[in-house]
C-alpha atoms as a PDB file:
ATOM      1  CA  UNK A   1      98.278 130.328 110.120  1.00  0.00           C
ATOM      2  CA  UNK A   2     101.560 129.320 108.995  1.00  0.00           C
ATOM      3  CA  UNK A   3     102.058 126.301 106.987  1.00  0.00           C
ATOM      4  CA  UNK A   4     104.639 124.712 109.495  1.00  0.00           C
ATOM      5  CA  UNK A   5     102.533 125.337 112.550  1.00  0.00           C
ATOM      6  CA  UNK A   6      99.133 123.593 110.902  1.00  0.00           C
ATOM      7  CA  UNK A   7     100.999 121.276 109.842  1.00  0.00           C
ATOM      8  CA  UNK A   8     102.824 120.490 113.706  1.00  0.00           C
ATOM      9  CA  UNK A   9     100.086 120.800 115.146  1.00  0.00           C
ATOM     10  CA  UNK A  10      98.189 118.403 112.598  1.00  0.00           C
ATOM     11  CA  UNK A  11     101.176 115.969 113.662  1.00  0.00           C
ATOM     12  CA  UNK A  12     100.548 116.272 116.956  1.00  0.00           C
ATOM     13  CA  UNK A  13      96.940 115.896 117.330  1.00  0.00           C
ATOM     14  CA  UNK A  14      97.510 113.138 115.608  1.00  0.00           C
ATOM     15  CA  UNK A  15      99.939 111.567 117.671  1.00  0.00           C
ATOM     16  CA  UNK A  16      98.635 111.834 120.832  1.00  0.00           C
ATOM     17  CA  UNK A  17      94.653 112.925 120.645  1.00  0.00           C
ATOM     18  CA  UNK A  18      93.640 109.705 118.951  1.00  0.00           C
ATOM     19  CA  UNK A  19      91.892 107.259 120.979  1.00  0.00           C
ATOM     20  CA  UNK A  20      93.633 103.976 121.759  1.00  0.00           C
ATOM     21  CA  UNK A  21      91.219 102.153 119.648  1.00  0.00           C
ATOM     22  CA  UNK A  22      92.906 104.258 116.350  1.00  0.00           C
ATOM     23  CA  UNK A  23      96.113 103.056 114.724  1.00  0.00           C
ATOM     24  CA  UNK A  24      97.910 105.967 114.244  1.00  0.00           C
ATOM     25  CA  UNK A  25     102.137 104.827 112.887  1.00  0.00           C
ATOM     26  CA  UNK A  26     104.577 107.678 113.016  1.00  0.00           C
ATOM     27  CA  UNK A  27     108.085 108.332 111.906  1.00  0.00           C
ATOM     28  CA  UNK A  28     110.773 111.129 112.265  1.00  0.00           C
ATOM     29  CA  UNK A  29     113.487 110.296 109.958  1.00  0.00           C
ATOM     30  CA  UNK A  30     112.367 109.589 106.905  1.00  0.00           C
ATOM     31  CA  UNK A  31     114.310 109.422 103.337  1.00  0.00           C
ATOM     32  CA  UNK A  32     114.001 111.719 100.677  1.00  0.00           C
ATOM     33  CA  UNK A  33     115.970 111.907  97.712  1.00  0.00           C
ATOM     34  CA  UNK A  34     115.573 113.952  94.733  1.00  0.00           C
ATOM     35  CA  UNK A  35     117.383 113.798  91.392  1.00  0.00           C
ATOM     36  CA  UNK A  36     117.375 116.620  88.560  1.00  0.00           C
ATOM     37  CA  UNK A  37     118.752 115.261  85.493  1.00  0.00           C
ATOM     38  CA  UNK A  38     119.455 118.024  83.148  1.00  0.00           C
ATOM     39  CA  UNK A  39     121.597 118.042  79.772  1.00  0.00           C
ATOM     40  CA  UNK A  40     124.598 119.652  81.764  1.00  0.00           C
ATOM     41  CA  UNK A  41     124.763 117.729  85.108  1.00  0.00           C
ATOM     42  CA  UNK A  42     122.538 115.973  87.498  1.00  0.00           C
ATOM     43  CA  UNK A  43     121.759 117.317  90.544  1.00  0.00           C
ATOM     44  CA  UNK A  44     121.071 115.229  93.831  1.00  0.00           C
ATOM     45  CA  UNK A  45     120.834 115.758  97.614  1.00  0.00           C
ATOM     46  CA  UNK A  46     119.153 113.822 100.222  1.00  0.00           C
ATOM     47  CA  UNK A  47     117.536 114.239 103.706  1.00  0.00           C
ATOM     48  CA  UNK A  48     116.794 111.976 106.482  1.00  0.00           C
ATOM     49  CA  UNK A  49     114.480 114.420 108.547  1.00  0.00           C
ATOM     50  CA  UNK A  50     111.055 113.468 106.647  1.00  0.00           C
ATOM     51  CA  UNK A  51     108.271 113.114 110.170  1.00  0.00           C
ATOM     52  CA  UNK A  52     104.520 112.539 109.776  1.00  0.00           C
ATOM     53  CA  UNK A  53     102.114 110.666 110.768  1.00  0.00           C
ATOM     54  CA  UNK A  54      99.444 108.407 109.063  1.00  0.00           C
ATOM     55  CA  UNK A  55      96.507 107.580 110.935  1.00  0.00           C
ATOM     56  CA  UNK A  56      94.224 104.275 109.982  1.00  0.00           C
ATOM     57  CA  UNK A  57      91.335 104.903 111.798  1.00  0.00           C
ATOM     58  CA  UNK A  58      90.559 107.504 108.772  1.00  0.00           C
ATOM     59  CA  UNK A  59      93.061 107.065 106.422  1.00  0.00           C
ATOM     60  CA  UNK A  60      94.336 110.129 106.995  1.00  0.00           C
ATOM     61  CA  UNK A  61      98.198 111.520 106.740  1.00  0.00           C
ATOM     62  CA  UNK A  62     100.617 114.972 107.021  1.00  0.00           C
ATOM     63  CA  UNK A  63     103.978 114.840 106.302  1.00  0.00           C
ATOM     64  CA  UNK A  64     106.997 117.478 106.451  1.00  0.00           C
ATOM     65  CA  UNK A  65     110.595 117.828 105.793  1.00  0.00           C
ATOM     66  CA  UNK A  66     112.410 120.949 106.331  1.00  0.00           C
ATOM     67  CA  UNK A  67     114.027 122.136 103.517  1.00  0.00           C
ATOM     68  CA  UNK A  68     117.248 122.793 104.951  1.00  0.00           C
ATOM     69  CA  UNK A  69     118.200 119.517 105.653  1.00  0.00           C
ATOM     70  CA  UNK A  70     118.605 118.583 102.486  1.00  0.00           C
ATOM     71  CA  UNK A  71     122.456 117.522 101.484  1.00  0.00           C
ATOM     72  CA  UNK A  72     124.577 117.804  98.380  1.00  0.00           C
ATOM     73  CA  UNK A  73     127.516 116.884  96.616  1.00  0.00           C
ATOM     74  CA  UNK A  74     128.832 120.368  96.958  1.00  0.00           C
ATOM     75  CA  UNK A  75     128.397 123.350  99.380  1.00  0.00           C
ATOM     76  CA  UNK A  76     127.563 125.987  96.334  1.00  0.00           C
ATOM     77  CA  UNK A  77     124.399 123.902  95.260  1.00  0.00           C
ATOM     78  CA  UNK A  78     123.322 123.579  98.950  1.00  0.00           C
ATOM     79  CA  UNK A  79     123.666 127.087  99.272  1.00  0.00           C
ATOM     80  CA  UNK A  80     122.265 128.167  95.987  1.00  0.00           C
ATOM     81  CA  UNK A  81     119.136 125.431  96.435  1.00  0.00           C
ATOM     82  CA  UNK A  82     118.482 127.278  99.697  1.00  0.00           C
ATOM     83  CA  UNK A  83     118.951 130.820  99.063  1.00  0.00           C
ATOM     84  CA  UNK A  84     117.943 131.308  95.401  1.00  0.00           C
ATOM     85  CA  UNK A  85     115.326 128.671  94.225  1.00  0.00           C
ATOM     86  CA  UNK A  86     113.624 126.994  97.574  1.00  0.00           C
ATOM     87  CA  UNK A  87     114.378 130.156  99.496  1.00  0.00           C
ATOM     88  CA  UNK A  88     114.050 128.349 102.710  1.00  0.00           C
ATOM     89  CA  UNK A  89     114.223 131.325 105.436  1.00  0.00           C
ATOM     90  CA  UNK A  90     110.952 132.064 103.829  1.00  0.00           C
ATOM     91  CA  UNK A  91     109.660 128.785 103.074  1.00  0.00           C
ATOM     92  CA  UNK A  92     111.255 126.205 105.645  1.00  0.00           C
ATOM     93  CA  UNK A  93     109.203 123.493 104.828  1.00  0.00           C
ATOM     94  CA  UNK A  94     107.858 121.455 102.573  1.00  0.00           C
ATOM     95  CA  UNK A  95     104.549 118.852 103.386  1.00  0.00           C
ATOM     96  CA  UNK A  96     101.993 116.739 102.084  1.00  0.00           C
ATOM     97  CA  UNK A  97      98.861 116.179 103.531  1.00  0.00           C
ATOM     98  CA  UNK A  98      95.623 114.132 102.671  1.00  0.00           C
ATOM     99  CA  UNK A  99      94.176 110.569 102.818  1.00  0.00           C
ATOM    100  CA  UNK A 100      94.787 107.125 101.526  1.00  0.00           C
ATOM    101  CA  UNK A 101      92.228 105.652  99.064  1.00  0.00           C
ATOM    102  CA  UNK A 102      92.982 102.203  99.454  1.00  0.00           C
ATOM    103  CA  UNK A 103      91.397 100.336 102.223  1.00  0.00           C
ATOM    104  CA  UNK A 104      93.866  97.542 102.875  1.00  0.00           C
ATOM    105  CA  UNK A 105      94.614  96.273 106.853  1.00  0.00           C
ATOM    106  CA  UNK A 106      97.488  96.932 107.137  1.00  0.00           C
ATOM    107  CA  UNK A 107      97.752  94.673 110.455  1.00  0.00           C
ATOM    108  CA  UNK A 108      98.250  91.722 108.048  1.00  0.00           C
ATOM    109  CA  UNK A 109     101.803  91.206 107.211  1.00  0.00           C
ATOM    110  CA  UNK A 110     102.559  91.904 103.699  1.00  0.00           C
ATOM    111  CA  UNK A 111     103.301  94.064 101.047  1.00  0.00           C
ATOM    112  CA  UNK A 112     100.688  96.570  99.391  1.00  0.00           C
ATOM    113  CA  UNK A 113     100.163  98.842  96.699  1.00  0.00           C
ATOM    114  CA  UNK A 114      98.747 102.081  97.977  1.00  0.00           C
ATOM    115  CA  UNK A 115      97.635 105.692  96.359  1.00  0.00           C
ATOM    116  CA  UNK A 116      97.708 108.987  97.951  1.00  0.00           C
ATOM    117  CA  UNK A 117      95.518 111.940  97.840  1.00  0.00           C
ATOM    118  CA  UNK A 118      96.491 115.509  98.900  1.00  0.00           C
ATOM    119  CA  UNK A 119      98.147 118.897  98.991  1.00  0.00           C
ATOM    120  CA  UNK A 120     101.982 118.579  97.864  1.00  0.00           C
ATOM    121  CA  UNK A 121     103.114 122.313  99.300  1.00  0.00           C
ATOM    122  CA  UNK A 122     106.311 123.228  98.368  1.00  0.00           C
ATOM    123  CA  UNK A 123     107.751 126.734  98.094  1.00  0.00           C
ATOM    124  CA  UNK A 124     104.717 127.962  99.816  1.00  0.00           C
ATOM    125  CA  UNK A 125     102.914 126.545  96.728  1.00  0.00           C
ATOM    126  CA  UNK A 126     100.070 123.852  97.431  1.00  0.00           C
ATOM    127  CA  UNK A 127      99.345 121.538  94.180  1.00  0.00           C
ATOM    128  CA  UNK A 128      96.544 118.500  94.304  1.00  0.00           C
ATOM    129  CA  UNK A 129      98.611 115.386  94.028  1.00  0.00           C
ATOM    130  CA  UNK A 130      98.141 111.791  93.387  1.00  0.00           C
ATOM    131  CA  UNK A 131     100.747 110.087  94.822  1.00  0.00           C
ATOM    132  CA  UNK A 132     101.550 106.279  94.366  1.00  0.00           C
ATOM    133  CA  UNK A 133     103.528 103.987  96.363  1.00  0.00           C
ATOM    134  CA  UNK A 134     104.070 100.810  98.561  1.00  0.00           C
ATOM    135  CA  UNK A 135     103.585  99.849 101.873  1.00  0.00           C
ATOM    136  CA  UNK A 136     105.119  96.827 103.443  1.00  0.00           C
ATOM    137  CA  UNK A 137     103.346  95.653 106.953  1.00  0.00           C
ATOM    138  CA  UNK A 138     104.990  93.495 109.204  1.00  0.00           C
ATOM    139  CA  UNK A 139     102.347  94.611 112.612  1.00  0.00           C
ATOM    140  CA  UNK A 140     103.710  97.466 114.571  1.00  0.00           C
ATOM    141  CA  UNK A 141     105.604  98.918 111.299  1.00  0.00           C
ATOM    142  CA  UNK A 142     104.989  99.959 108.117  1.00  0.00           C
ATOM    143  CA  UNK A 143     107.914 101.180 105.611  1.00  0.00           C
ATOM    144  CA  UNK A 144     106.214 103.539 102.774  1.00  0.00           C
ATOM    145  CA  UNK A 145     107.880 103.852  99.502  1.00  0.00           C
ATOM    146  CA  UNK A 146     107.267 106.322  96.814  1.00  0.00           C
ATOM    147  CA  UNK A 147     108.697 107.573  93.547  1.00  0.00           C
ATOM    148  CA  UNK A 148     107.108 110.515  91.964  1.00  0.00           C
ATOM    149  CA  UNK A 149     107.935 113.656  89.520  1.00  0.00           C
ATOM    150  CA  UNK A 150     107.575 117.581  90.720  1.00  0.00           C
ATOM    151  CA  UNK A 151     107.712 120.024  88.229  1.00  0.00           C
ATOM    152  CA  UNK A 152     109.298 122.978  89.634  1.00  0.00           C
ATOM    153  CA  UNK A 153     107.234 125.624  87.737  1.00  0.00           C
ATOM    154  CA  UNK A 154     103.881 123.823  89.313  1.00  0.00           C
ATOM    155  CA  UNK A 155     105.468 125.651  92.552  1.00  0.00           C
ATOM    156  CA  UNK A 156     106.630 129.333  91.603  1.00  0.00           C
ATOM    157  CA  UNK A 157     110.487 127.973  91.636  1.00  0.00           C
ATOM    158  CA  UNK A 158     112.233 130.096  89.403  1.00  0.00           C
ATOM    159  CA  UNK A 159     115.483 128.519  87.599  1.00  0.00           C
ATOM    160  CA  UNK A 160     117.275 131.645  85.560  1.00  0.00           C
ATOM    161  CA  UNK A 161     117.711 130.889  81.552  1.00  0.00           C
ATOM    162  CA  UNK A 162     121.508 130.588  81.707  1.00  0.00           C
ATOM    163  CA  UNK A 163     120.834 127.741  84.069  1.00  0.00           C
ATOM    164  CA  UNK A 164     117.716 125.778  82.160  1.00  0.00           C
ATOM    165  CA  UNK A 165     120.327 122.901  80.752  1.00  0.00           C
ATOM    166  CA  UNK A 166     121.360 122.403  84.447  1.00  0.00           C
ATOM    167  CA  UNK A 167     118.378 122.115  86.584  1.00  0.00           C
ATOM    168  CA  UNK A 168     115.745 119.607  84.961  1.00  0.00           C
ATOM    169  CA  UNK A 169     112.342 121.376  84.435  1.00  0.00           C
ATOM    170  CA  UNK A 170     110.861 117.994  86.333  1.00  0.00           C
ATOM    171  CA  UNK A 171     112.702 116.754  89.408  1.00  0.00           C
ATOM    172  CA  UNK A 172     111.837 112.672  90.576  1.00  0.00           C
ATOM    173  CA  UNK A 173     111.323 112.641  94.893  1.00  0.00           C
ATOM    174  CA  UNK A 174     111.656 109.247  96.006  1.00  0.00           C
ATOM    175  CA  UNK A 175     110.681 109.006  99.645  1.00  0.00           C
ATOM    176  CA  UNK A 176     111.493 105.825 101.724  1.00  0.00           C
ATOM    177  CA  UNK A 177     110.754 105.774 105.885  1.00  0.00           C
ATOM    178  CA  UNK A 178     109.778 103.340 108.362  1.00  0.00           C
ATOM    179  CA  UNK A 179     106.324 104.506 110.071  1.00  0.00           C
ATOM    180  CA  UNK A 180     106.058 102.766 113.646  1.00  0.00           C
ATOM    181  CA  UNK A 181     103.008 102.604 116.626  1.00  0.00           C
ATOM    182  CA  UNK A 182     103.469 103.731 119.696  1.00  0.00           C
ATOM    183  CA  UNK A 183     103.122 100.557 122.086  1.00  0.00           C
END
C-alpha cells in the first residue's frame, strides 16, 4: 500500500477509533523548517502543513507533511527541490511514525523532555530514527518541538557534483506544532 494512504489511514484510526477513555492530541498545521548550510549559500524553506496525531493511551504517533508545501526564498529552488532532488509527483510525502519512550503525563502542566522512536520516510526511503525534543503541556494542548539532522544520502537524494558546495550533505529539520484534543 502506498505510503500516504497507511499513513492517512493510520491518522485516522487514530483520530476517531480510539475509545474516549484514550488521549489521543492532533494537529494539522504544523512547522517545519529546514536549513542546508553549504560553503556557497544556505538554503531554507518552510511549511506549515505538518498533521499527525500522537496517541497517549500507547504512546504511539504518525506524522506527515507533503512535500510540496514547502516554501523558498526563490521560485528556481522550489522548483528544482521538487522536481530534481525530492521528486515529489513520485514521492508526495514525507512521515514519521513510531512511539514515545518516555512515560511522562502529560495532563500535568509543564514542560518535558521527550525521545522519539520510529521510521523517518523521506523520498520513499524509511531510516530508524531517534528523535529528541520537547513537549510543553498546559491540559488540552501540547506544543512539540524538535531539532534534528537528515543526511540526504541516508534517503537516495541525489545532489549532482557541480552542486556539492551548495546543498549541505546534512540538512537540520526543526519541527514546531501545537497538538490539541478533541473536546
Amino acid at each position: 500500500m502506498h505510503t500516504f494512504w497507511r499513513i492517512f489511514y493510520t491518522v485516522l484510526f487514530l483520530a476517531t477509533a480510539i475509545p474516549v477513555a484514550a488521549q489521543t492530541y492532533t494537529a494539522n498545521n504544523g512547522h517545519v523548517y529546514f536549513l542546508s548550510e553549504a560553503f556557497i549559500q544556505n538554503i531554507e524553506a518552510h511549511s506549515v502543513k505538518l498533521g499527525g496525531a500522537l496517541r497517549l493511551e500507547d504512546r504511539t504517533f504518525a506524522f506527515s507533511i507533503p512535500i510540496e508545501s514547502f516554501k523558498f526564498e526563490r521560485a528556481l529552488m522550489q522548483e528544482h527541490f521538487n522536481e530534481s532532488y525530492l521528486e515529489s509527483e513520485k514521492y508526495p510525502r514525507a512521515t514519521f511514525t513510531g512511539k514515545l519512550l518516555d512515560s511522562t503525563n502529560f495532563s500535568i502542566p509543564g514542560t518535558y523532555p521527550v525521545t522519539a522512536v520510529g521510521k523517518l520516510t523521506i523520498h520513499g526511503v524509511s531510516q530508524e530514527r531517534t528523535i529528541h525534543g520537547v513537549i510543553v503541556s498546559d491540559k488540552n494542548r501540547l506544543t512539540l518541538e524538535a531539532l534534528f539532522p537528515v543526511k540526504i544520502s541516508n534517503h537516495n537524494i541525489r545532489i549532482p557534483r557541480l552542486l556539492f558546495e551548495t546543498i549541505a550533505e546534512t540538512v537540520q529539520v526543526k519541527v514546531n506544532m501545537t497538538l490539541r484534543t478533541k473536546e
